[in-house]
N, C-alpha and C. Protein backbone atom coordinates (compact mmCIF):
# COMPACT_ATOMS: atom_id res chain seq x y z
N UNK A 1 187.59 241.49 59.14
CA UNK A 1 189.02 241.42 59.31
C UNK A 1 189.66 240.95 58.01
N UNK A 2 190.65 241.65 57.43
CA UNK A 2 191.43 241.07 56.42
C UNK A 2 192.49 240.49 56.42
N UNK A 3 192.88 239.80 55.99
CA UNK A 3 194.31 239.23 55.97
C UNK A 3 194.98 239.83 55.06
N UNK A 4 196.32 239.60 55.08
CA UNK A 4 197.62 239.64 54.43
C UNK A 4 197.23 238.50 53.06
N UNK A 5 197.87 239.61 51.61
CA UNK A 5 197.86 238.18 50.39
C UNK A 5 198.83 237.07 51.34
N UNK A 6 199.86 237.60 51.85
CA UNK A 6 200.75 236.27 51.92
C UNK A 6 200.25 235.38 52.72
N UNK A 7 199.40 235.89 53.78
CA UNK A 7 198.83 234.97 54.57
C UNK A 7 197.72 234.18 53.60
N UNK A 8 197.05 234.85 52.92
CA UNK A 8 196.28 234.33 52.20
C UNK A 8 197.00 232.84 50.98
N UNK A 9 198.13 233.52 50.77
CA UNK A 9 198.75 232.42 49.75
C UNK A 9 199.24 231.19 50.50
N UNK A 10 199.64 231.51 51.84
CA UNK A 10 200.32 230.50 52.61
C UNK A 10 199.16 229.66 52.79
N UNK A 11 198.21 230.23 52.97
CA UNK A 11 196.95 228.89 53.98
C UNK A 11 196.34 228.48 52.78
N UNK A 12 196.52 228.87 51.58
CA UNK A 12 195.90 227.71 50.69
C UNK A 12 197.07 227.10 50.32
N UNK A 13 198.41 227.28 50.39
CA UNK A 13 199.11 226.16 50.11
C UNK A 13 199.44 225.09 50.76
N UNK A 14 198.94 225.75 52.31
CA UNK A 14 198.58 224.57 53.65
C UNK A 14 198.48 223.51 53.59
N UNK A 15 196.40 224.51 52.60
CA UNK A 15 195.37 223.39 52.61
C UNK A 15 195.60 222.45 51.69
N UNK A 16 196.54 222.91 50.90
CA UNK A 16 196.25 221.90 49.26
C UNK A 16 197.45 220.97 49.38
N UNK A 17 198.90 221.04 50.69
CA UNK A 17 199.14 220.17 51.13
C UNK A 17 199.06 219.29 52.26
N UNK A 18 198.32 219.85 52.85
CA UNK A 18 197.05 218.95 53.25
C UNK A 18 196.89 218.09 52.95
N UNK A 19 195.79 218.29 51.95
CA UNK A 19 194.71 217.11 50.84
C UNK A 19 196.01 216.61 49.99
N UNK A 20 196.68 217.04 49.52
CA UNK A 20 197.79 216.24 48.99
C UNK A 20 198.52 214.98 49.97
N UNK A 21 198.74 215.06 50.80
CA UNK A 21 199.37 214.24 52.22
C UNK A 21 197.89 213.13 52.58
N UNK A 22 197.21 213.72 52.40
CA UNK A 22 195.73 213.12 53.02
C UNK A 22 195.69 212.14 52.10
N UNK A 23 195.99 212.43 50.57
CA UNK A 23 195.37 211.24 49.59
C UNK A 23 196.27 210.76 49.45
N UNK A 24 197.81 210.71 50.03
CA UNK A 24 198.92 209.72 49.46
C UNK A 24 199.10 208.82 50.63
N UNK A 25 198.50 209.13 51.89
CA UNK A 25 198.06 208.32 53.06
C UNK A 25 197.04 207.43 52.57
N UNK A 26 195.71 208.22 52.10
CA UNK A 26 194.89 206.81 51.74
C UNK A 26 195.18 206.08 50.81
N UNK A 27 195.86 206.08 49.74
CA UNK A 27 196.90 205.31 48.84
C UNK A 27 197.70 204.35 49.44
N UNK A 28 198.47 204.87 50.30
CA UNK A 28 198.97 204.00 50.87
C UNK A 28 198.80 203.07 52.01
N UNK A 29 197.76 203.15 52.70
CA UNK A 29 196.72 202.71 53.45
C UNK A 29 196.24 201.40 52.54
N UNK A 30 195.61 202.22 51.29
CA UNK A 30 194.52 201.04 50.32
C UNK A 30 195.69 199.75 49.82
N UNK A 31 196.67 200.24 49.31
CA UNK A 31 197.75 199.38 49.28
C UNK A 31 198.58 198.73 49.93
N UNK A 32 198.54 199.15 50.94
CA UNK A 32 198.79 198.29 52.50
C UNK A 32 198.09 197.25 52.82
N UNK A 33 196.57 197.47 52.50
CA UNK A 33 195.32 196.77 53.32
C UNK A 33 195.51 195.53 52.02
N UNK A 34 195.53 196.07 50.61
CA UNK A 34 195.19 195.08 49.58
C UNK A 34 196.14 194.57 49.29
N UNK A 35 197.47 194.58 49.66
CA UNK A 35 198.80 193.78 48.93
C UNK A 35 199.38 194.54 48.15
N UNK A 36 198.77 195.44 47.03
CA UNK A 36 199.84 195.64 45.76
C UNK A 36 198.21 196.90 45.41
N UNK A 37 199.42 197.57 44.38
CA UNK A 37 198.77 199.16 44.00
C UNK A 37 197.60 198.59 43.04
N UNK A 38 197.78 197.41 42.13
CA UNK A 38 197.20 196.31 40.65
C UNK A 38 195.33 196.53 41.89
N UNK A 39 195.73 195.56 42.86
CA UNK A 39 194.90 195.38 43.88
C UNK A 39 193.79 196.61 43.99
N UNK A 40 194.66 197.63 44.50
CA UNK A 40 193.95 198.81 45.20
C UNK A 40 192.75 199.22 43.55
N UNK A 41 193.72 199.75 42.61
CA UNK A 41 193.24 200.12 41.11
C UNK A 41 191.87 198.92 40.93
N UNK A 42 191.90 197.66 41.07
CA UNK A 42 190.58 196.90 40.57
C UNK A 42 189.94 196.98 41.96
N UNK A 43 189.96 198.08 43.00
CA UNK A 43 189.15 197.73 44.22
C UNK A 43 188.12 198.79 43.76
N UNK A 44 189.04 200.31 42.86
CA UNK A 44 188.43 201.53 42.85
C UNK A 44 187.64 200.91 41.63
N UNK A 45 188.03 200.33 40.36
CA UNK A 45 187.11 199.83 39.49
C UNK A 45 185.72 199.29 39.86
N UNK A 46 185.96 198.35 40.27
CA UNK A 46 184.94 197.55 40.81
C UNK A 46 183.57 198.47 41.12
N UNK A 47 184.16 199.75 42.00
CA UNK A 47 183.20 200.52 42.76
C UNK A 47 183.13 202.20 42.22
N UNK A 48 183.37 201.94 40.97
CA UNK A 48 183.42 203.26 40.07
C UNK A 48 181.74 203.88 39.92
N UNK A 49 180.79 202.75 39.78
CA UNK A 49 179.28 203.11 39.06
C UNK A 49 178.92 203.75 40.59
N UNK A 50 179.68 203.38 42.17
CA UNK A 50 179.03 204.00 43.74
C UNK A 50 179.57 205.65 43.35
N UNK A 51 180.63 205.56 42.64
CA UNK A 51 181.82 206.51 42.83
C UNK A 51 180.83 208.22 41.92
N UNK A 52 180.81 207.09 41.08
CA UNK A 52 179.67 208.29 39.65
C UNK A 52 178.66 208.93 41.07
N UNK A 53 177.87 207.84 41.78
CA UNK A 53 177.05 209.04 42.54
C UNK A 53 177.42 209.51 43.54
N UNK A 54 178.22 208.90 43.89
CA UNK A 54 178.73 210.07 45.11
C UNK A 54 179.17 211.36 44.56
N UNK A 55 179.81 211.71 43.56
CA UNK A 55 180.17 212.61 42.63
C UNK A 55 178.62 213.71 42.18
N UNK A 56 177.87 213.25 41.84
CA UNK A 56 176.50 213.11 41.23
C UNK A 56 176.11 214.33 43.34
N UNK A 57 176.22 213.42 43.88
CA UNK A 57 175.20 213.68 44.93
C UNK A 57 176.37 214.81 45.87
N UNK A 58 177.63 215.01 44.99
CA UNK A 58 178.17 216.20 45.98
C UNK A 58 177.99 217.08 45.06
N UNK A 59 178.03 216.74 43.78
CA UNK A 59 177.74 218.10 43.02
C UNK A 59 176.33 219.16 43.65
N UNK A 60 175.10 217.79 43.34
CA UNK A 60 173.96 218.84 43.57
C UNK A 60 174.03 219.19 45.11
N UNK A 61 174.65 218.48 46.23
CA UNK A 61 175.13 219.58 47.72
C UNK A 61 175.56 220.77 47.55
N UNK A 62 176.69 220.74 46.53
CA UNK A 62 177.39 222.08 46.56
C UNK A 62 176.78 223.10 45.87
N UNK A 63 175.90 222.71 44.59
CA UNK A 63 174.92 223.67 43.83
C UNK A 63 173.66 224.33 44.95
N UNK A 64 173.27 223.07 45.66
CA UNK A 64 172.42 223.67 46.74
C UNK A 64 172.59 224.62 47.48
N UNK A 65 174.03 224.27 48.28
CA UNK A 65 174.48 225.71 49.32
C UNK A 65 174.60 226.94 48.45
N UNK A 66 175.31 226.68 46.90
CA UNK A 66 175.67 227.96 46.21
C UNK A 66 174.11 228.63 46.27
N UNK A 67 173.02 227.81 46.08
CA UNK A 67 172.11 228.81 45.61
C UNK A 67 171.31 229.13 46.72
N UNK A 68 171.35 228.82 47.64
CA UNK A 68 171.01 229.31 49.42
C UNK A 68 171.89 230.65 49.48
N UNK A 69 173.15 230.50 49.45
CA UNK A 69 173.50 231.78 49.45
C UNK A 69 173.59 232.26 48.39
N UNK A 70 172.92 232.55 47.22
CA UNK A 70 172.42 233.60 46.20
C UNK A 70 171.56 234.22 47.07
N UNK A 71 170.68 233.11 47.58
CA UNK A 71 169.11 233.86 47.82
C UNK A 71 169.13 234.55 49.21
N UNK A 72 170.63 234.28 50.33
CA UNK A 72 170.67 234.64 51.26
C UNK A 72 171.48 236.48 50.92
N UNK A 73 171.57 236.64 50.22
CA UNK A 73 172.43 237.66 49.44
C UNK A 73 171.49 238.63 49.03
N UNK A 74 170.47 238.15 48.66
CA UNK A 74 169.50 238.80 47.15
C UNK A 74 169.80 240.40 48.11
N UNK A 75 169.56 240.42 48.93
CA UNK A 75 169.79 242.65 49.51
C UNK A 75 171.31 243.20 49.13
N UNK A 76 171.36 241.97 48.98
CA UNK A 76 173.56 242.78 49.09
C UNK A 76 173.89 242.37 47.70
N UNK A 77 173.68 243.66 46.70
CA UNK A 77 173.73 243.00 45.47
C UNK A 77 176.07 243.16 45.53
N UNK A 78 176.36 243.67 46.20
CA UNK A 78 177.94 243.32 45.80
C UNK A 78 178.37 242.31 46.19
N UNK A 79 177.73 241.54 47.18
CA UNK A 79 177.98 240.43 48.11
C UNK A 79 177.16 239.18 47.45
N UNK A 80 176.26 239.64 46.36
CA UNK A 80 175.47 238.58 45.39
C UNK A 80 176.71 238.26 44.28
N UNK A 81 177.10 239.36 43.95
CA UNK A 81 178.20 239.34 42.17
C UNK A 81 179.21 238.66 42.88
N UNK A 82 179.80 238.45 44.25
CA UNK A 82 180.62 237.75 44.58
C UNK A 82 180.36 236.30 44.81
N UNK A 83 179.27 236.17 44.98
CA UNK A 83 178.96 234.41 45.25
C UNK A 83 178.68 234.51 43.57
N UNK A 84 178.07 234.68 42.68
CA UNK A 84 177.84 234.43 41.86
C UNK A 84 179.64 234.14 41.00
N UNK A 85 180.25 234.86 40.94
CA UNK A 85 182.03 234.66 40.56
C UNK A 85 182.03 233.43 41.18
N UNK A 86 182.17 232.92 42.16
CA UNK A 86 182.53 231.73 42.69
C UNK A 86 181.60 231.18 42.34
N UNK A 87 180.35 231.06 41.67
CA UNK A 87 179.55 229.82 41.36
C UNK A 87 179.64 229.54 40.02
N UNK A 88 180.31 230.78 39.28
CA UNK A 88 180.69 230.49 37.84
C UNK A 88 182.59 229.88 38.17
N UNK A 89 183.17 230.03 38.96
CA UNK A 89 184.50 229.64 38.78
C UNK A 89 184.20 227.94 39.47
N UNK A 90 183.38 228.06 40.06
CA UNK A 90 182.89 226.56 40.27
C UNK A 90 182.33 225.61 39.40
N UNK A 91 181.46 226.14 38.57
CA UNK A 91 181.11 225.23 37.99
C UNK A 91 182.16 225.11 36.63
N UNK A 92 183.22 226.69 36.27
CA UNK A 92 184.20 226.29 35.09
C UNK A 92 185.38 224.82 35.62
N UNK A 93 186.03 224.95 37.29
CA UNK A 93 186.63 223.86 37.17
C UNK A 93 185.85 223.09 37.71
N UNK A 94 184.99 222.28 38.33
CA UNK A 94 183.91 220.94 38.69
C UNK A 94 184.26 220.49 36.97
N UNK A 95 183.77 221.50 35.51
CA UNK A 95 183.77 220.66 34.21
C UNK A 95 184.71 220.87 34.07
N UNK A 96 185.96 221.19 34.28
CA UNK A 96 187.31 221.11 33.81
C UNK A 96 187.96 219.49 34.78
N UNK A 97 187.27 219.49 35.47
CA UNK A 97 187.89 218.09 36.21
C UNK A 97 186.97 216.93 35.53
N UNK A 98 185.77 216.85 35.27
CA UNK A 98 184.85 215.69 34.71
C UNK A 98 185.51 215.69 33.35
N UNK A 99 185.70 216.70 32.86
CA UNK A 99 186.52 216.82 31.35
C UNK A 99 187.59 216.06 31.14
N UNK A 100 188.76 216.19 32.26
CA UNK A 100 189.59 215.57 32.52
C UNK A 100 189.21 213.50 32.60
N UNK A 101 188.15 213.55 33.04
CA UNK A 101 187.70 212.13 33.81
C UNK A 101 187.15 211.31 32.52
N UNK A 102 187.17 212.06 31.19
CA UNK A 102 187.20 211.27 29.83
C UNK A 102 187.85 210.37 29.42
């Protein structure tokens, strides 16, 4: 079944305000709970070296599934060049965001 681009453009702008709404809730949540934003900022410090692996340990999740479905693909080579696009546009922004995290 295909969708409509517009449907297509609408539900990722949904999703991405969504996660936008989602993280200005837990912001404001963390700064609620701790007194002041100063607060929240030395709570995330503090717990930056947990933060590196959680980062660390979703990367290699998401490399895992990518390469499950390479290998779930290997017969469908048009349905391979398509996971493979998304595992190269994945891994260009994943280092365009750690890039950023300099």
């Amino acid at each position: 079944m295909k969708h409509s681009p517009l449907f297509t453009l609408l539900s990722g702008l949904g999703i991405a305000a969504v996660m936008i709404l989602t993280a200005a809730l837990v912001a404001w949540i963390g700064r609620t709970a701790l007194g002041s934003f100063e607060a929240w900022q030395q709570a995330f410090e503090s717990a930056r070296p947990y933060l590196r692996w959680w980062r660390a340990l979703l990367y290699a999740a998401l490399f895992a599934l990518w390469w499950d479905l390479l290998r779930r693909y290997r017969h469908r080579p048009q349905d391979r060049l398509r996971v493979k696009r998304i595992g190269a546009l994945g891994l260009v922004l994943s280092t365009v965001v750690e890039l950023t995290r300099l």
